[in-house]
Protein backbone atom coordinates (compact mmCIF):
# COMPACT_ATOMS: atom_id res chain seq x y z
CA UNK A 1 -112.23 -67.15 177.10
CA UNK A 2 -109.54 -66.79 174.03
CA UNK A 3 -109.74 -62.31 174.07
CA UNK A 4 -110.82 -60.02 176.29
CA UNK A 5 -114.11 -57.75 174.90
CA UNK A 6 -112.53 -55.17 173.34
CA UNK A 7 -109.45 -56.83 171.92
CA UNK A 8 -108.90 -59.10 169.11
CA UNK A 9 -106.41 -62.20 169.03
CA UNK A 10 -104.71 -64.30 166.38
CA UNK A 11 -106.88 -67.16 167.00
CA UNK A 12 -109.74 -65.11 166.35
CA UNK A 13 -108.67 -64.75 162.89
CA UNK A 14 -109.91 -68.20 162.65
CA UNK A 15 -112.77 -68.07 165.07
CA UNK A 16 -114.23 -65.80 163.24
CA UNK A 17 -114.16 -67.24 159.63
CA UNK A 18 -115.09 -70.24 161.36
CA UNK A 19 -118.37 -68.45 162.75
CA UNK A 20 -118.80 -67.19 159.26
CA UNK A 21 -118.20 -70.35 156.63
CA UNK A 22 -118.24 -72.97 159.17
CA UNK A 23 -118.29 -76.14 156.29
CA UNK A 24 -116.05 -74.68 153.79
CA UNK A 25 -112.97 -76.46 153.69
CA UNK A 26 -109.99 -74.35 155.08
CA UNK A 27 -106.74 -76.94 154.94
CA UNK A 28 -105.78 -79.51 152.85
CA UNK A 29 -102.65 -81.33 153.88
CA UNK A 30 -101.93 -85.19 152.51
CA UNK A 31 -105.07 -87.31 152.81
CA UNK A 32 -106.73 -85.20 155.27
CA UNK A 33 -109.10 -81.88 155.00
CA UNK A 34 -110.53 -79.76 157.48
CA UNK A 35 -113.60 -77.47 156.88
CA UNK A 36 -113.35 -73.95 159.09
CA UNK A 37 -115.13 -75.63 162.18
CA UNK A 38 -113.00 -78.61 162.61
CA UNK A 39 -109.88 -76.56 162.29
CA UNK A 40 -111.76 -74.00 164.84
CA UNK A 41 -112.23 -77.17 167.48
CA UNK A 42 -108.99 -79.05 166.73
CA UNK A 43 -107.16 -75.54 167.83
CA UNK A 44 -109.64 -75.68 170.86
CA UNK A 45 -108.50 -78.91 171.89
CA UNK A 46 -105.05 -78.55 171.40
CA UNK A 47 -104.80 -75.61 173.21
CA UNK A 48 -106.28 -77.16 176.39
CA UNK A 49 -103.98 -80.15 176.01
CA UNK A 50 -101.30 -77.68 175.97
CA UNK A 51 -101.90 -75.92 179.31
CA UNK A 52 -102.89 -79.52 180.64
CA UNK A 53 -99.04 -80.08 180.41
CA UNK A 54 -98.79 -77.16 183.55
CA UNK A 55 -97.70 -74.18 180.95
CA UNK A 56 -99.10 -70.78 181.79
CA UNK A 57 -99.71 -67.37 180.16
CA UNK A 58 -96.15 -66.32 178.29
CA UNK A 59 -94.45 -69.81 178.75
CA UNK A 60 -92.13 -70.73 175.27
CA UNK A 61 -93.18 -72.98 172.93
CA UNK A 62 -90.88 -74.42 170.29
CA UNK A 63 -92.00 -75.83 167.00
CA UNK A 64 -89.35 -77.96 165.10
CA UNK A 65 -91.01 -79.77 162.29
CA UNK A 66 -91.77 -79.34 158.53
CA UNK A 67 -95.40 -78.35 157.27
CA UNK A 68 -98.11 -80.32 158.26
CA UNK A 69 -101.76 -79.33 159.37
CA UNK A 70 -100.13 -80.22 162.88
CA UNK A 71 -97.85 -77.78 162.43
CA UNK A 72 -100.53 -74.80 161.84
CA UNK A 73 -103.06 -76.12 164.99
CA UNK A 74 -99.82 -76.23 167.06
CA UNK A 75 -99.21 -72.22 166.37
CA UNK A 76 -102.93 -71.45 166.53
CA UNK A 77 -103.30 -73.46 169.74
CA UNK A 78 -100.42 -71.66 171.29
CA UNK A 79 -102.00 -68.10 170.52
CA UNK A 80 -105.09 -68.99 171.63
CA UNK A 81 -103.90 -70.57 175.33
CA UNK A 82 -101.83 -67.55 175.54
CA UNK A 83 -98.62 -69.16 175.15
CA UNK A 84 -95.54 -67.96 172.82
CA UNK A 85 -94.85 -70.22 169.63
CA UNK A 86 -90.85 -69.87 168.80
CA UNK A 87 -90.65 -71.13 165.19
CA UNK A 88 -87.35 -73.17 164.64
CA UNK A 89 -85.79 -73.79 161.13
CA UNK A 90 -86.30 -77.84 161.02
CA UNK A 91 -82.53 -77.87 159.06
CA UNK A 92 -80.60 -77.10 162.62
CA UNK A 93 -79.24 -79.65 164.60
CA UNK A 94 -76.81 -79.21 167.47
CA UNK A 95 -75.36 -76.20 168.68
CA UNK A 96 -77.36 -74.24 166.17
CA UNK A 97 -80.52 -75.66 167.77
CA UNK A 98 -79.64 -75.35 171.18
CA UNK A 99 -78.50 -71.56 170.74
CA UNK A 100 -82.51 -70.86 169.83
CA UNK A 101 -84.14 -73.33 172.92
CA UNK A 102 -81.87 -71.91 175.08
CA UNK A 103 -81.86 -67.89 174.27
CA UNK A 104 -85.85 -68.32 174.00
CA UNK A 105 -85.92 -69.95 177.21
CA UNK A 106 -88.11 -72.51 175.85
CA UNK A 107 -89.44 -75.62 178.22
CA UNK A 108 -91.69 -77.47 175.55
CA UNK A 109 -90.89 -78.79 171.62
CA UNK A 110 -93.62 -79.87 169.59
CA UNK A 111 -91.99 -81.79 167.12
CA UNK A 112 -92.03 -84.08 164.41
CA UNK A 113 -90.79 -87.50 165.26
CA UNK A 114 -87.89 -88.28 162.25
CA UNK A 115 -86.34 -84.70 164.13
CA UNK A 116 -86.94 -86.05 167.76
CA UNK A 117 -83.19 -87.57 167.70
CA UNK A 118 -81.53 -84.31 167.26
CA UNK A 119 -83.44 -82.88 170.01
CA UNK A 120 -82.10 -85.71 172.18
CA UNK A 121 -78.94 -84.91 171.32
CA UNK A 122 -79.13 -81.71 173.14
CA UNK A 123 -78.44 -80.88 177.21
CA UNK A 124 -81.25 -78.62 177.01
CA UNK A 125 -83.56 -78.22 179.66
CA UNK A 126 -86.68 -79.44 178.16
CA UNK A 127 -90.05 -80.40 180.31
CA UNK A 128 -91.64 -81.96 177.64
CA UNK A 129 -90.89 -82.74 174.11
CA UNK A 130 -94.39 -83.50 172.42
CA UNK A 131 -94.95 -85.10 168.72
CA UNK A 132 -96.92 -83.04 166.54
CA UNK A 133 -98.06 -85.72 164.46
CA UNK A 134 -97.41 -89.77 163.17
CA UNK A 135 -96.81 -91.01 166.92
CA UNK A 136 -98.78 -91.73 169.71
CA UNK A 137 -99.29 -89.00 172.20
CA UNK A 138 -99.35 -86.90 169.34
CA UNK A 139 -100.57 -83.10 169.71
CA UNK A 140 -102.85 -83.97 166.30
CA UNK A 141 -104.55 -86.58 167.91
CA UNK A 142 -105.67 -84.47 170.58
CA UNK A 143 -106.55 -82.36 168.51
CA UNK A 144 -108.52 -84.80 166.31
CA UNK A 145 -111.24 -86.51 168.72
CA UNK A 146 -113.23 -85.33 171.96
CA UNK A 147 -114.96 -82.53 173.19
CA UNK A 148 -114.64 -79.04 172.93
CA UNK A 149 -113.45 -77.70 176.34
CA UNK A 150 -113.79 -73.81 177.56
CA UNK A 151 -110.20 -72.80 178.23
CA UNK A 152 -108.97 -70.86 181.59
CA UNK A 153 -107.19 -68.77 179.33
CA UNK A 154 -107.33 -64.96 178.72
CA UNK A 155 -105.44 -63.83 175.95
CA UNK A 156 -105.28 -59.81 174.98
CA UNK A 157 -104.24 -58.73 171.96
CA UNK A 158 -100.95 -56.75 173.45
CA UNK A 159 -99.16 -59.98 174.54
CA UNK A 160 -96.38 -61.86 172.61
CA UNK A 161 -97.54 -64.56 170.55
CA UNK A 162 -94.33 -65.30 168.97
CA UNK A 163 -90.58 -65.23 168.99
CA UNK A 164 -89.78 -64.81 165.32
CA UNK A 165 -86.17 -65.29 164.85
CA UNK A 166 -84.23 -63.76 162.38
CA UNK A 167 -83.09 -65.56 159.16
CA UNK A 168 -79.21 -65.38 160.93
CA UNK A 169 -77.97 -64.43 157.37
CA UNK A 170 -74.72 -62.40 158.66
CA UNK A 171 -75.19 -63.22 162.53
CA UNK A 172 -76.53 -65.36 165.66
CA UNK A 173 -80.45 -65.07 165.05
CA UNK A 174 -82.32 -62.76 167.38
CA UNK A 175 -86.05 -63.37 168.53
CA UNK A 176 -88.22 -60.64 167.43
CA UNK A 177 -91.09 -59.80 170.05
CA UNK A 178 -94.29 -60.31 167.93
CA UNK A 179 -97.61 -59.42 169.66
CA UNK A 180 -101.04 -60.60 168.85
CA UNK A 181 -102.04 -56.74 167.69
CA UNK A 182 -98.87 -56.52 165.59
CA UNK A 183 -99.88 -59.46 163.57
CA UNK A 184 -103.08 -58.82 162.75
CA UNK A 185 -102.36 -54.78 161.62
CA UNK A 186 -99.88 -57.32 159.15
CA UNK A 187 -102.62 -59.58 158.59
CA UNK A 188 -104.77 -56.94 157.54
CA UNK A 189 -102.33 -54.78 155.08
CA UNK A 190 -101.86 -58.79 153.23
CA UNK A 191 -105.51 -58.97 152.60
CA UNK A 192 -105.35 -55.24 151.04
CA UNK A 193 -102.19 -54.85 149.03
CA UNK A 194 -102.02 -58.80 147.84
CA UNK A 195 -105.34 -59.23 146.94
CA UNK A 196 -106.58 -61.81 148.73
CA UNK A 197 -109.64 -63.41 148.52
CA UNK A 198 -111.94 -66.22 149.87
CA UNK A 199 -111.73 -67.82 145.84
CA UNK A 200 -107.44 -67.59 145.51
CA UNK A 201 -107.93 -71.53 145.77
CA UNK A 202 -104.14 -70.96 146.87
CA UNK A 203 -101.03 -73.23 147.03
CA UNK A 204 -98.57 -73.19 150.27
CA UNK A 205 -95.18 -75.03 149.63
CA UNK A 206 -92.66 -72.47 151.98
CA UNK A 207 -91.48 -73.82 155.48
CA UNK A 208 -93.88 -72.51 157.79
CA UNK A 209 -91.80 -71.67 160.44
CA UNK A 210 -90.38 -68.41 158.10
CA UNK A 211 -92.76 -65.83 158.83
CA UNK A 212 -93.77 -64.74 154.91
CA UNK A 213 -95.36 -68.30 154.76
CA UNK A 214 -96.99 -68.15 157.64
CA UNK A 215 -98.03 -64.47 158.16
CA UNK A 216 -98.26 -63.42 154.86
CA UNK A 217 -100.01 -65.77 153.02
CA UNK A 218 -101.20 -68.76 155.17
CA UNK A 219 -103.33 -66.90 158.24
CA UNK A 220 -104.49 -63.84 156.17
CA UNK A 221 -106.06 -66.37 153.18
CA UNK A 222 -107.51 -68.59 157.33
CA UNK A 223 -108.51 -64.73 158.18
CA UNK A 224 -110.24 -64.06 154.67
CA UNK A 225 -111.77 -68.11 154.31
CA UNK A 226 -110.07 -69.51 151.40
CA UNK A 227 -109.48 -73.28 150.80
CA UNK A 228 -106.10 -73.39 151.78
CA UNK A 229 -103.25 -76.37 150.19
CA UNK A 230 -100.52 -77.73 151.96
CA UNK A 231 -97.52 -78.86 151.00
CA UNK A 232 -94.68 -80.63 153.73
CA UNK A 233 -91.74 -79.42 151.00
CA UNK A 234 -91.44 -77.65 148.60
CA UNK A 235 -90.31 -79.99 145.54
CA UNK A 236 -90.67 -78.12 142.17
CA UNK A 237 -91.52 -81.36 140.09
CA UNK A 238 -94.63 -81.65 142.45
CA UNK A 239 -95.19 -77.81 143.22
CA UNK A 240 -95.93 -77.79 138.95
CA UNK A 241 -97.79 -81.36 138.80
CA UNK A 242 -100.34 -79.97 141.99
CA UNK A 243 -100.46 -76.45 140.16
CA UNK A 244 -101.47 -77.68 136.91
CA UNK A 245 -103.94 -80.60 138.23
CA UNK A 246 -105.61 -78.71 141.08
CA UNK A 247 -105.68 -75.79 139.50
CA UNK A 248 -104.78 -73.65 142.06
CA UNK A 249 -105.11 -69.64 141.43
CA UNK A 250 -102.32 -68.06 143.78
CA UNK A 251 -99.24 -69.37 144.80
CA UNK A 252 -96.08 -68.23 146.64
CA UNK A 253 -92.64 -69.27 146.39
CA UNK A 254 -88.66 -67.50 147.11
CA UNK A 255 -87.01 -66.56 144.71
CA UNK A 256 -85.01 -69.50 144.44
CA UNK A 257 -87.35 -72.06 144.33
CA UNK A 258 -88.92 -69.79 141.09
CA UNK A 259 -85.65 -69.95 139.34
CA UNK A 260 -85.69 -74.20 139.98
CA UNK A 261 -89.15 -74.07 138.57
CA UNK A 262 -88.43 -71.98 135.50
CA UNK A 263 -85.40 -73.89 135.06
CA UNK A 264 -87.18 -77.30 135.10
CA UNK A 265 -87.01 -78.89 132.26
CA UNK A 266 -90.52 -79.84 131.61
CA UNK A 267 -91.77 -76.38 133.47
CA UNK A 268 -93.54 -75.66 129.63
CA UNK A 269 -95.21 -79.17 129.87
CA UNK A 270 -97.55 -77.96 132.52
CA UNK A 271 -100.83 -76.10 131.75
CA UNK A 272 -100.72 -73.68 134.19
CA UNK A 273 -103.28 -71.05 132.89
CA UNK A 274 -105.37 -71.28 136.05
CA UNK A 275 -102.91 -69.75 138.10
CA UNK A 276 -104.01 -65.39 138.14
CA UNK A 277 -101.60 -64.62 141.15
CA UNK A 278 -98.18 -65.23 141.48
CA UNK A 279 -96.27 -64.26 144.66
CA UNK A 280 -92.71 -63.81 145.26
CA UNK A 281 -90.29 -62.19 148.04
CA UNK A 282 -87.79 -63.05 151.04
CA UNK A 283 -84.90 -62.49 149.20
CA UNK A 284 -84.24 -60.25 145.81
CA UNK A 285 -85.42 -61.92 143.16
CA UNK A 286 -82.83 -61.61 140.17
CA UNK A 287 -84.16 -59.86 136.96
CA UNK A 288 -83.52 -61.66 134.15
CA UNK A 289 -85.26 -64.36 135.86
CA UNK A 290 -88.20 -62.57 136.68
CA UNK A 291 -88.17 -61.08 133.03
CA UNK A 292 -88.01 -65.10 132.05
CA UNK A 293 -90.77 -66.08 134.07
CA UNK A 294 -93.03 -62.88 132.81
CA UNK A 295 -93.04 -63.61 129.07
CA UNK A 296 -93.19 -67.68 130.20
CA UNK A 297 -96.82 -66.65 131.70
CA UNK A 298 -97.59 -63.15 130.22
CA UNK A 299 -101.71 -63.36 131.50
CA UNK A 300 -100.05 -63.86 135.48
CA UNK A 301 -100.02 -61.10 137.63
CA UNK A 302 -96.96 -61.07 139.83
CA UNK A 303 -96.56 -59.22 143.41
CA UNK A 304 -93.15 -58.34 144.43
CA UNK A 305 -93.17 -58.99 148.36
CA UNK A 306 -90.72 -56.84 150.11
CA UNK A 307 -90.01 -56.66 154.48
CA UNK A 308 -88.56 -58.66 157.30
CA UNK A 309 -89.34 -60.55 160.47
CA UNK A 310 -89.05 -57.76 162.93
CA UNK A 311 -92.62 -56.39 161.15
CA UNK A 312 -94.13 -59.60 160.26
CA UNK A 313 -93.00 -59.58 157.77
CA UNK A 314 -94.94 -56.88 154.97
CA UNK A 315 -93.39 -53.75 154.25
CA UNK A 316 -93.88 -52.97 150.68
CA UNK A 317 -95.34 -54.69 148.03
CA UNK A 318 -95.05 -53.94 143.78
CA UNK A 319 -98.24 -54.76 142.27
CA UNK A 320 -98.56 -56.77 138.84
CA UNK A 321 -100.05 -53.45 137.28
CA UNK A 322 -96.69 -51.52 138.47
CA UNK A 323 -94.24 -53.99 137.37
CA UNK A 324 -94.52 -53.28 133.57
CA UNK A 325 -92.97 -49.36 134.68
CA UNK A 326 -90.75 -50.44 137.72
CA UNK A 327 -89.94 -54.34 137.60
CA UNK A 328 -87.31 -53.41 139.63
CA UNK A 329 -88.99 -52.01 142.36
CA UNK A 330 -89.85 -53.85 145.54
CA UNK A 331 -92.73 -51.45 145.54
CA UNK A 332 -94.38 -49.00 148.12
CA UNK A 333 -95.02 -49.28 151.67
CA UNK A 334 -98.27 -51.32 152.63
CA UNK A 335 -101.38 -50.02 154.56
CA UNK A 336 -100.16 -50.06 158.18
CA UNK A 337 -96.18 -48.52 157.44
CA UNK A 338 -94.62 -46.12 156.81
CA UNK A 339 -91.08 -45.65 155.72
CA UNK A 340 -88.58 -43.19 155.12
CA UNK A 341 -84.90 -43.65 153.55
CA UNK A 342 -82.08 -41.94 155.80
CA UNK A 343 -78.41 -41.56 155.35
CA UNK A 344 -76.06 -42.62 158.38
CA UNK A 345 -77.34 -39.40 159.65
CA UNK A 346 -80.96 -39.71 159.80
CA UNK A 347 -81.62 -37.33 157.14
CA UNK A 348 -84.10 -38.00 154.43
CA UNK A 349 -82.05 -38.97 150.95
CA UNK A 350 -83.49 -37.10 147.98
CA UNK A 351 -85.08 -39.33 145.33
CA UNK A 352 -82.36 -41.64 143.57
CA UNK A 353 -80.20 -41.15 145.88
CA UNK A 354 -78.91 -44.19 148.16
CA UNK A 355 -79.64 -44.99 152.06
CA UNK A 356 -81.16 -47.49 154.49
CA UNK A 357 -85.28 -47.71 154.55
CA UNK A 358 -86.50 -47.35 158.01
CA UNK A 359 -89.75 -47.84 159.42
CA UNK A 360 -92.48 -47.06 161.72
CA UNK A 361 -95.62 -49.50 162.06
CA UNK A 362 -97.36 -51.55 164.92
CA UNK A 363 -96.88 -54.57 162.82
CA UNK A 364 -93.41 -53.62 164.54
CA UNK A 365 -91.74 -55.72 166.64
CA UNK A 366 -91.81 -55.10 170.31
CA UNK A 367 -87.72 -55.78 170.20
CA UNK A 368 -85.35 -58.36 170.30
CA UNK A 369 -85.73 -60.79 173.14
CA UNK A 370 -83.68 -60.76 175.81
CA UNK A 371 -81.12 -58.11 173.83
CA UNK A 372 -81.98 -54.82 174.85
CA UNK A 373 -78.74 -53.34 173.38
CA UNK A 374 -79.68 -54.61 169.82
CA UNK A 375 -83.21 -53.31 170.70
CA UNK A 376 -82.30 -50.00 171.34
CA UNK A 377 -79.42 -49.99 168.18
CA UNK A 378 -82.38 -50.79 166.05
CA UNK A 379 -84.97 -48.53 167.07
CA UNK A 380 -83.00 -45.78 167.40
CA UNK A 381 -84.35 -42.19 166.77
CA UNK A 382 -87.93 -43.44 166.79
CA UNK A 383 -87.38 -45.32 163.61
CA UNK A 384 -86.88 -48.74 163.24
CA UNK A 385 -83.43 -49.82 160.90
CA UNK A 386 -84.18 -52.10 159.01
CA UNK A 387 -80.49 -52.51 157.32
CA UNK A 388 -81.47 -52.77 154.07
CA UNK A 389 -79.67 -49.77 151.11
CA UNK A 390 -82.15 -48.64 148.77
CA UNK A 391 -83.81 -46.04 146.54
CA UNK A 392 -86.53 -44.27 146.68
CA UNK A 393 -88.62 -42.38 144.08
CA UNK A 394 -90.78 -39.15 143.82
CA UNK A 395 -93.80 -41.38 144.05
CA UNK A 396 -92.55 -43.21 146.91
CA UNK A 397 -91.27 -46.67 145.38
CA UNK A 398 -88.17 -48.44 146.65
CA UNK A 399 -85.71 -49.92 144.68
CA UNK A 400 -83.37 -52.31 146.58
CA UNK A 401 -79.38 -52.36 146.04
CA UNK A 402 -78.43 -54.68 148.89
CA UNK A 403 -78.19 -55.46 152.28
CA UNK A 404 -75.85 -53.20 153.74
CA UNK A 405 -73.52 -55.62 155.26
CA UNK A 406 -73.60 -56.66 151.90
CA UNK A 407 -72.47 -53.76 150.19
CA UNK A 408 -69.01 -54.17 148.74
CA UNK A 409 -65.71 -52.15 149.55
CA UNK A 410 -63.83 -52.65 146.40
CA UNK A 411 -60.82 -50.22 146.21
CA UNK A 412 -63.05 -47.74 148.65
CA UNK A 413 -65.80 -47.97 146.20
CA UNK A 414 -68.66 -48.88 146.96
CA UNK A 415 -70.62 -51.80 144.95
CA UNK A 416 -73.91 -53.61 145.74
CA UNK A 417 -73.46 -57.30 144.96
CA UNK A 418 -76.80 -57.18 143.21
CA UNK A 419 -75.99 -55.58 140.84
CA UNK A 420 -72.84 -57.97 139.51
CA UNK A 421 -75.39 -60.77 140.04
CA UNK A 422 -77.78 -59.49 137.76
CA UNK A 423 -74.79 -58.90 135.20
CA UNK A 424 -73.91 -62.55 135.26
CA UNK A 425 -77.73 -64.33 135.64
CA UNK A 426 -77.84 -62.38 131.68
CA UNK A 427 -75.41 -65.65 130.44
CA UNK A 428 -77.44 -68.02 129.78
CA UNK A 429 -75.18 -70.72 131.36
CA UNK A 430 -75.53 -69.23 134.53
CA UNK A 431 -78.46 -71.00 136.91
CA UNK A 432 -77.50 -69.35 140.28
CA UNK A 433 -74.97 -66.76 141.76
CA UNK A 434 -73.88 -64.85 144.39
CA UNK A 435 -71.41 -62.11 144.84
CA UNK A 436 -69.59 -61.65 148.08
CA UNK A 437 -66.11 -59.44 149.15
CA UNK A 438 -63.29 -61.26 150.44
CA UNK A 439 -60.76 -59.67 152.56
CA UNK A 440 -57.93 -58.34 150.14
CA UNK A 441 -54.74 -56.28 150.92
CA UNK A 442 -54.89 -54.14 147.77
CA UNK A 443 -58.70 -53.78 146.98
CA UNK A 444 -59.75 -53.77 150.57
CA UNK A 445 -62.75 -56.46 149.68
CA UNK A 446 -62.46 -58.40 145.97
CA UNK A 447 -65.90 -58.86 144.34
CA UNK A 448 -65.93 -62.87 144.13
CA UNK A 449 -68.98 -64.17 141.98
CA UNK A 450 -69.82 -68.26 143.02
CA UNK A 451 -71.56 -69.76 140.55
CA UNK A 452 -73.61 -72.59 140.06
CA UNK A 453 -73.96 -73.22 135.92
CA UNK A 454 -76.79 -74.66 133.85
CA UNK A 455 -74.19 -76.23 131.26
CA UNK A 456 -70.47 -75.81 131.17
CA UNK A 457 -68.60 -72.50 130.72
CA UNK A 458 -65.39 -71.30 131.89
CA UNK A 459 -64.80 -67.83 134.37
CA UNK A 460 -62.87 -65.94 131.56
CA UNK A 461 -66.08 -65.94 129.43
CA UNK A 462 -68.65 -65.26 132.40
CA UNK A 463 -65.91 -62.22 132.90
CA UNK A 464 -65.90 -61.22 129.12
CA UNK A 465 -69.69 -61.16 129.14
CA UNK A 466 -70.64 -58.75 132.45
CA UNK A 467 -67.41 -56.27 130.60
CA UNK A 468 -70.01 -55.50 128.07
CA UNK A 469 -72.41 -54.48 131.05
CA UNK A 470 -70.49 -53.31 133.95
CA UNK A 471 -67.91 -50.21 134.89
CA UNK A 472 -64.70 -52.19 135.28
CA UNK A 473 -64.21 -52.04 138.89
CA UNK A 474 -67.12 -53.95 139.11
CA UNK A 475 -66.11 -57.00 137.23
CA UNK A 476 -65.38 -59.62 139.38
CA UNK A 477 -62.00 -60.63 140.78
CA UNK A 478 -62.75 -64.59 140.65
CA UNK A 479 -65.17 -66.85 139.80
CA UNK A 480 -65.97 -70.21 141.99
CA UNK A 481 -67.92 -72.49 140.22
CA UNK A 482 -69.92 -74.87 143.17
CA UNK A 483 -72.94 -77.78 142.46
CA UNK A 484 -75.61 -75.26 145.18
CA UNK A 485 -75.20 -72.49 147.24
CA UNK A 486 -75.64 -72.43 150.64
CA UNK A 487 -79.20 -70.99 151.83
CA UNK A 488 -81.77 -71.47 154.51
CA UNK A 489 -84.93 -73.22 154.10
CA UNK A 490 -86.64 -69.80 153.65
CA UNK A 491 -84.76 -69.18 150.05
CA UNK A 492 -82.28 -66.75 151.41
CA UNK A 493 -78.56 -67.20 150.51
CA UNK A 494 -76.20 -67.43 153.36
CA UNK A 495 -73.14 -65.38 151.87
CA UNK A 496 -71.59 -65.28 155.65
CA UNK A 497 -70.98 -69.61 154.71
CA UNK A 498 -69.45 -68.37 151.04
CA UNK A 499 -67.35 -65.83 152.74
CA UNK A 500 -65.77 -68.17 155.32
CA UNK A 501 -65.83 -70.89 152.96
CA UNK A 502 -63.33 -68.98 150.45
CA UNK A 503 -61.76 -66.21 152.32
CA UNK A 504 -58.44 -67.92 152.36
């Protein structure tokens, strides 16, 4: 039994679209497909050889590979034996790694094999450390082959399903408590504000163990029976070669990996006129780029995707009709939240004026595992804080500054480092920035741009340009010119790295 009667499970997402299009292909990933009933089995199976390894209801799961069809049966299988799938960023090794198997108190890895040395390189107390594909043993081929077993399992939709750890941006990653109900009220507002449909023909190229891949995109388009694509990373040369050749209609991708794509040099080679939906969120995507990328494609309709883990991760969304009035919105709140913006009080701001968006939803997170003081920090006053300094309108869109442990103290002025990076992404030398404060004894923090250039230019004329477009005390204090910036596999930028990395 995978739910109980009156309850309704993330493996039934797939159950039922399985029930409903059973030979329509669902996943395509390398040389092999699988229509909506294999995938429905192969989850089946895998689940049973899961609790055949002595795991019960709420046991830890840990998945620490790249994408692979393995990779979605192994989080399926886990919902639907009742067991909690902890995502792992496949770029960790050592005590980075250990700090997530440990604080999730997780027993089993399903892994792929090139990682399984850097999982024996760890003292952690592991029972079993399984391959998820290319190996004997593997949890793919037991999914593959055999019957179809009834699982002792019962799963209701209020349990955990997932430890969804925080990006770790500006600290030590914390596990949010996802539940089965949480995801699918998420589930559900994706299908309505992005769109989605059993045609999208859609391309997935994100690391699936980041939640907007995964939970915003990948399930909802299982949930809604699209043909879903597959792709282990997410190279731009390929990403445009598959989009142009298969023709796909929707697509995803950070920020980031849409400025490498615009910035490829044969991006205009590629006839990508099939493509109707364009996707992009999980960090702030900078404007001039998205202005680039808008006349590039003019007939596209881009979605602006706007949230974070702890509610899985959908909070607002800017629709392609809404960007020609508000590109720079991250849109309104989706169907299952609702938000408010608050100053350190808890007072509603008046429209235009600055504070942090907070939320209440059930695609909430329960809280943060095994840190109730954090839990209670960010749920205070009913609301949940979701740290993030924005605007708000009459009409109710958001417009986001920053992060606020982002926010600048320059001089005791404030200054949102979006804003200076926007300035400088205008030159058209400039491929990448970011803009962190470093300690200073007379401005307090000074606004430090690191850039990574297209073609050679000095920091006196980056400087000279953003004076044309910025107050002075805005203007950056130095400029550090690097080949990349530091970021997780998600997109985001880790500015903690760049601070540390040039404080002194």
């Amino acid at each position: 039994m995978t739910s109980t009667v009156r309850s309704s499970t993330v493996s039934d997402v797939l159950r039922r679209s399985a029930a409903r299009v059973p030979g329509r292909v669902a996943l395509r990933f390398a040389d092999r497909q699988w229509t909506y009933a294999e995938l429905d089995a192969a989850v089946t199976r895998a689940a049973a050889h899961l609790l055949s390894l002595g795991l019960g209801k709420g046991d830890r799961v840990a998945a620490y590979g790249k994408n692979s069809d393995a990779y979605l049966i192994g989080f399926l299988a886990c919902a639907r034996a009742g067991l909690v799938h902890v995502p792992v960023n496949y770029n960790l090794a050592g005590a980075e790694l250990a700090y997530l198997l440990e604080q999730s108190g997780s027993t089993v890895v399903l892994t792929d094999p090139a990682l399984r040395e850097d999982l024996d390189a760890l003292a952690a107390p592991l029972k079993h450390v399984l391959p998820l594909r290319d190996a004997e043993g593997s949890l793919l081929a037991a999914a593959r082959t055999g019957e179809v077993p009834e699982l002792d399992a019962e799963v209701d939709e209020g349990d955990l399903v997932q430890l969804l750890y925080t990006s770790g941006t500006t600290s030590r990653p914390k596990g949010a408590m996802m539940t089965h109900r949480a995801l699918l009220h998420e589930y559900l507002s994706c299908v309505v504000n992005l769109d989605l449909t059993e045609n999208d023909h859609p391309l997935h190229v994100m690391p699936l163990y980041h939640s907007a891949q995964m939970h915003v995109f990948l399930v909802p388009w299982l949930m809604v029976g699209a043909t879903n694509t597959l792709l282990e990373v997410p190279d731009p040369a390929e990403i445009l070669r598959r989009l142009a050749a298969d023709r796909h209609r929707a697509f995803f991708a950070a920020p980031t990996l849409w400025v490498a794509l615009a910035n490829n040099p044969e991006f205009g080679d590629f006839d990508l006129s099939a493509l109707r939906k364009a996707y992009y969120g999980a960090s702030i995507m900078p404007g001039p780029v998205l202005e680039r990328l808008r006349q590039a494609m003019p007939e596209l309709g881009f979605y602006n995707c706007f949230g974070q883990s702890e509610i899985g991760p959908l909070a607002t969304v800017l629709r392609p009709e809404e960007h020609a009035a508000r590109p720079d919105s991250a849109g309104r709140a989706v169907l299952f939240v609702e938000l408010r913006v608050v100053d350190s009080e808890g007072n509603d701001v008046a429209p235009g004026e600055l504070g942090e968006v907070v939320y209440r939803s059930p695609q909430l997170c329960l809280g943060y595992w095994d840190k109730p003081e954090e839990t209670e920090e960010a749920f205070q006053g009913g609301w949940f804080h979701s740290g993030d300094l924005v605007r708000i309108d009459e009409e109710g869109y958001i417009f986001v500054v920053d992060r606020l442990k982002d926010v600048i103290n320059t001089g005791g002025v404030m200054v949102a480092s979006r804003e200076v990076e926007d300035a400088l992404y205008t030159h058209p030398a400039v491929a990448e920035v970011a803009v962190v404060g470093l300690p200073d004894e007379k401005w307090i923090e000074a606004i430090t741009a690191v850039v990574v250039r297209r073609e050679d230019v000095g920091a006196d004329e980056l400087l000279t340009h953003v004076k044309g477009t910025l107050s002075a005390f805005k203007v950056p204090k130095a400029v550090h010119f690097v080949d990349d910036l530091p970021r997780n596999a998600s997109g985001k930028i880790l500015k903690r790295e760049l601070r540390d990395r040039f404080a002194d």
